[in-house]
Protein backbone atom coordinates (compact mmCIF):
# COMPACT_ATOMS: atom_id res chain seq x y z
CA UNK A 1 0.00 0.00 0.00
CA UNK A 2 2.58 2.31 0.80
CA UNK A 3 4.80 1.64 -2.32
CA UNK A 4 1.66 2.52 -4.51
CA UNK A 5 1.27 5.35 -2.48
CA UNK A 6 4.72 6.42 -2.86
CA UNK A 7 4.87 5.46 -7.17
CA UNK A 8 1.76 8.08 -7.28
CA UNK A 9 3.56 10.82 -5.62
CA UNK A 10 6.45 9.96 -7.95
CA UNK A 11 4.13 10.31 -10.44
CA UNK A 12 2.41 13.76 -9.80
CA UNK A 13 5.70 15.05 -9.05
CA UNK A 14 6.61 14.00 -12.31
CA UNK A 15 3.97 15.25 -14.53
CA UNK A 16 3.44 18.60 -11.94
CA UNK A 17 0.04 17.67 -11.43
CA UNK A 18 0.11 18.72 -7.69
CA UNK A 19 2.52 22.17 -8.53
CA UNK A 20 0.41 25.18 -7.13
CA UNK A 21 -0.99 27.23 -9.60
CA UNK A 22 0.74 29.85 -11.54
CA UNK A 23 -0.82 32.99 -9.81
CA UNK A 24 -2.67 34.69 -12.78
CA UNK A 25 -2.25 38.74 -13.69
CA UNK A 26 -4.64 40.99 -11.88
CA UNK A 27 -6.29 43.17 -14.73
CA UNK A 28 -6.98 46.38 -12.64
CA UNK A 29 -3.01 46.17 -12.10
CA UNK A 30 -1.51 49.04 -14.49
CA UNK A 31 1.60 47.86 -16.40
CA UNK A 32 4.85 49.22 -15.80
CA UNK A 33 5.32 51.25 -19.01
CA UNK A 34 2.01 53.38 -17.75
CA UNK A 35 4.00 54.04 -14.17
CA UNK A 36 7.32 54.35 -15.85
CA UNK A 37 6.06 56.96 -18.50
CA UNK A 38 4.38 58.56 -15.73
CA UNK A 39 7.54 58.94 -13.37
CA UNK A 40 8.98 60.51 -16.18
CA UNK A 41 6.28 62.84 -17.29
CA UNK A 42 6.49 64.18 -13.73
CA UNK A 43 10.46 64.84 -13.53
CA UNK A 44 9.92 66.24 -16.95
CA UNK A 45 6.68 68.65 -15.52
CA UNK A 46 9.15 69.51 -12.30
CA UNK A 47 12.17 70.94 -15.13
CA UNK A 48 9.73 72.65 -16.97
CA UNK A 49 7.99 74.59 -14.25
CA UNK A 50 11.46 75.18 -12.85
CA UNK A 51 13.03 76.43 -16.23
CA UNK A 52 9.94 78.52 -16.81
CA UNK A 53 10.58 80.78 -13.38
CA UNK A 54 14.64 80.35 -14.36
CA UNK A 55 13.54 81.92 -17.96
CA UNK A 56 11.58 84.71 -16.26
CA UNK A 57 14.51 86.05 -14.30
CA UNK A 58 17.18 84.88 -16.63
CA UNK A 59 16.39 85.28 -19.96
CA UNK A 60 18.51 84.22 -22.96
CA UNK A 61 18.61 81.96 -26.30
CA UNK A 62 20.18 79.08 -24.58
CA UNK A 63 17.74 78.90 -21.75
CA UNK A 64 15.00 79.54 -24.20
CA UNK A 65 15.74 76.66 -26.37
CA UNK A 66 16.29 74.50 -23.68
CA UNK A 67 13.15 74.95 -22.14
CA UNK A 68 11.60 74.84 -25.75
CA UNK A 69 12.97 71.34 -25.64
CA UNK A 70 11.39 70.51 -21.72
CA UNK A 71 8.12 71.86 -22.51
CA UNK A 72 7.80 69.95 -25.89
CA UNK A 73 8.77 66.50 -24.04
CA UNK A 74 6.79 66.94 -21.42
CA UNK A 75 4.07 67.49 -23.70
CA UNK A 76 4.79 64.31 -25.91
CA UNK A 77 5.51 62.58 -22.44
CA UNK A 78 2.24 63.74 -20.77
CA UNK A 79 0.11 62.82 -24.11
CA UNK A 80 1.64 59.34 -24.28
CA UNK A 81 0.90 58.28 -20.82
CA UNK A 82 -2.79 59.78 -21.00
CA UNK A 83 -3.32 57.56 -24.28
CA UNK A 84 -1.64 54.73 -22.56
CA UNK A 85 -3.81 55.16 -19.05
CA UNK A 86 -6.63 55.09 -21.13
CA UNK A 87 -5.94 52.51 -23.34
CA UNK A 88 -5.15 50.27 -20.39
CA UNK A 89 -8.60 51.78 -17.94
CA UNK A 90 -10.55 50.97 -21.28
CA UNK A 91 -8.87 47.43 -21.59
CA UNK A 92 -8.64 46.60 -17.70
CA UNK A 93 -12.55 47.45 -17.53
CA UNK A 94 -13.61 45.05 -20.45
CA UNK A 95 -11.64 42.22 -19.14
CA UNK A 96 -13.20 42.89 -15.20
CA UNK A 97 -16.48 42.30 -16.99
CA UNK A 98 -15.82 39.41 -18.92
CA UNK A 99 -14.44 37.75 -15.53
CA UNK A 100 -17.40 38.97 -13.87
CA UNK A 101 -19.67 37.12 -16.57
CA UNK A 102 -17.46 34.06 -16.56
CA UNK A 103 -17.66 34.31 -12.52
CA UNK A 104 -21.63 34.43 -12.47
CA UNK A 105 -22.14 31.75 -15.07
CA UNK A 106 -19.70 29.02 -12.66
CA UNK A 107 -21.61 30.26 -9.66
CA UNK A 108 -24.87 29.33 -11.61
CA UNK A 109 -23.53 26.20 -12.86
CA UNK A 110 -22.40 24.99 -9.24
CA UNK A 111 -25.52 25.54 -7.89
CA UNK A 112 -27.14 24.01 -10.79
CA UNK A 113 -24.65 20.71 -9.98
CA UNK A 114 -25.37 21.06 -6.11
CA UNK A 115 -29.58 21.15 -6.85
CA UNK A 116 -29.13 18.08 -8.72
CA UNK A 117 -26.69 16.04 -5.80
CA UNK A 118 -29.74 17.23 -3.60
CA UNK A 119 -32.09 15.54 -5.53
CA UNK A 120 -29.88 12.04 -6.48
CA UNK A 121 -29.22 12.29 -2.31
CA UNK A 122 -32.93 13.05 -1.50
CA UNK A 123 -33.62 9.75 -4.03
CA UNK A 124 -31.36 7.51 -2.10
């Protein structure tokens, strides 16, 4: 009994039946790229603020074009992450509902299964 026993465990060890499930990706977590672009629209919104006030009391062309070139990546940056915060809130959304759908129908299904093992029980 207990070498049978131990050639099952061998077994599911074997062929990973008994490995715990791969933990699956939360959709309403935002990717990286969305935090990392938004880190770096910030720093780039701190530089231009700052170089604006610097280009007040200091003016000349150097400053000027280089907060030319601040403002216009912030601007990229800033429209970049909204599109991809967007993209992902749009996409993140659709996905909670199909879960939610999928989630509903098993519940109904299991209760379904559990009416009819009350009945075959009720029967015996």
């Amino acid at each position: 009994m207990n070498t049978s026993k131990l050639q099952s465990d061998e077994k599911s060890a074997e062929t990973g039946a008994d490995s715990p499930r791969q933990p699956t990706r939360d959709p309403m977590q935002r990717p990286l790229l969305v935090d990392l672009i938004g880190v770096i629209t910030g720093i780039l919104m701190f530089l231009a603020v700052g170089l604006w006030f610097t280009r007040l009391y200091a003016p000349n062309s150097q400053m000027l074009e280089l907060s030319n070139l601040v403002h216009r990546s912030f601007g990229l940056f800033a429209g970049l992450w909204l599109i991809l915060y967007v993209t992902w809130f749009v996409t993140s959304s659709k996905q909670r509902k199909k879960n939610l759908q999928s989630h509903r129908q098993q519940a109904n299904d299991n209760y379904q299964l559990g009416q009819v093992r009350k009945e075959i029980d009720s029967r015996r």
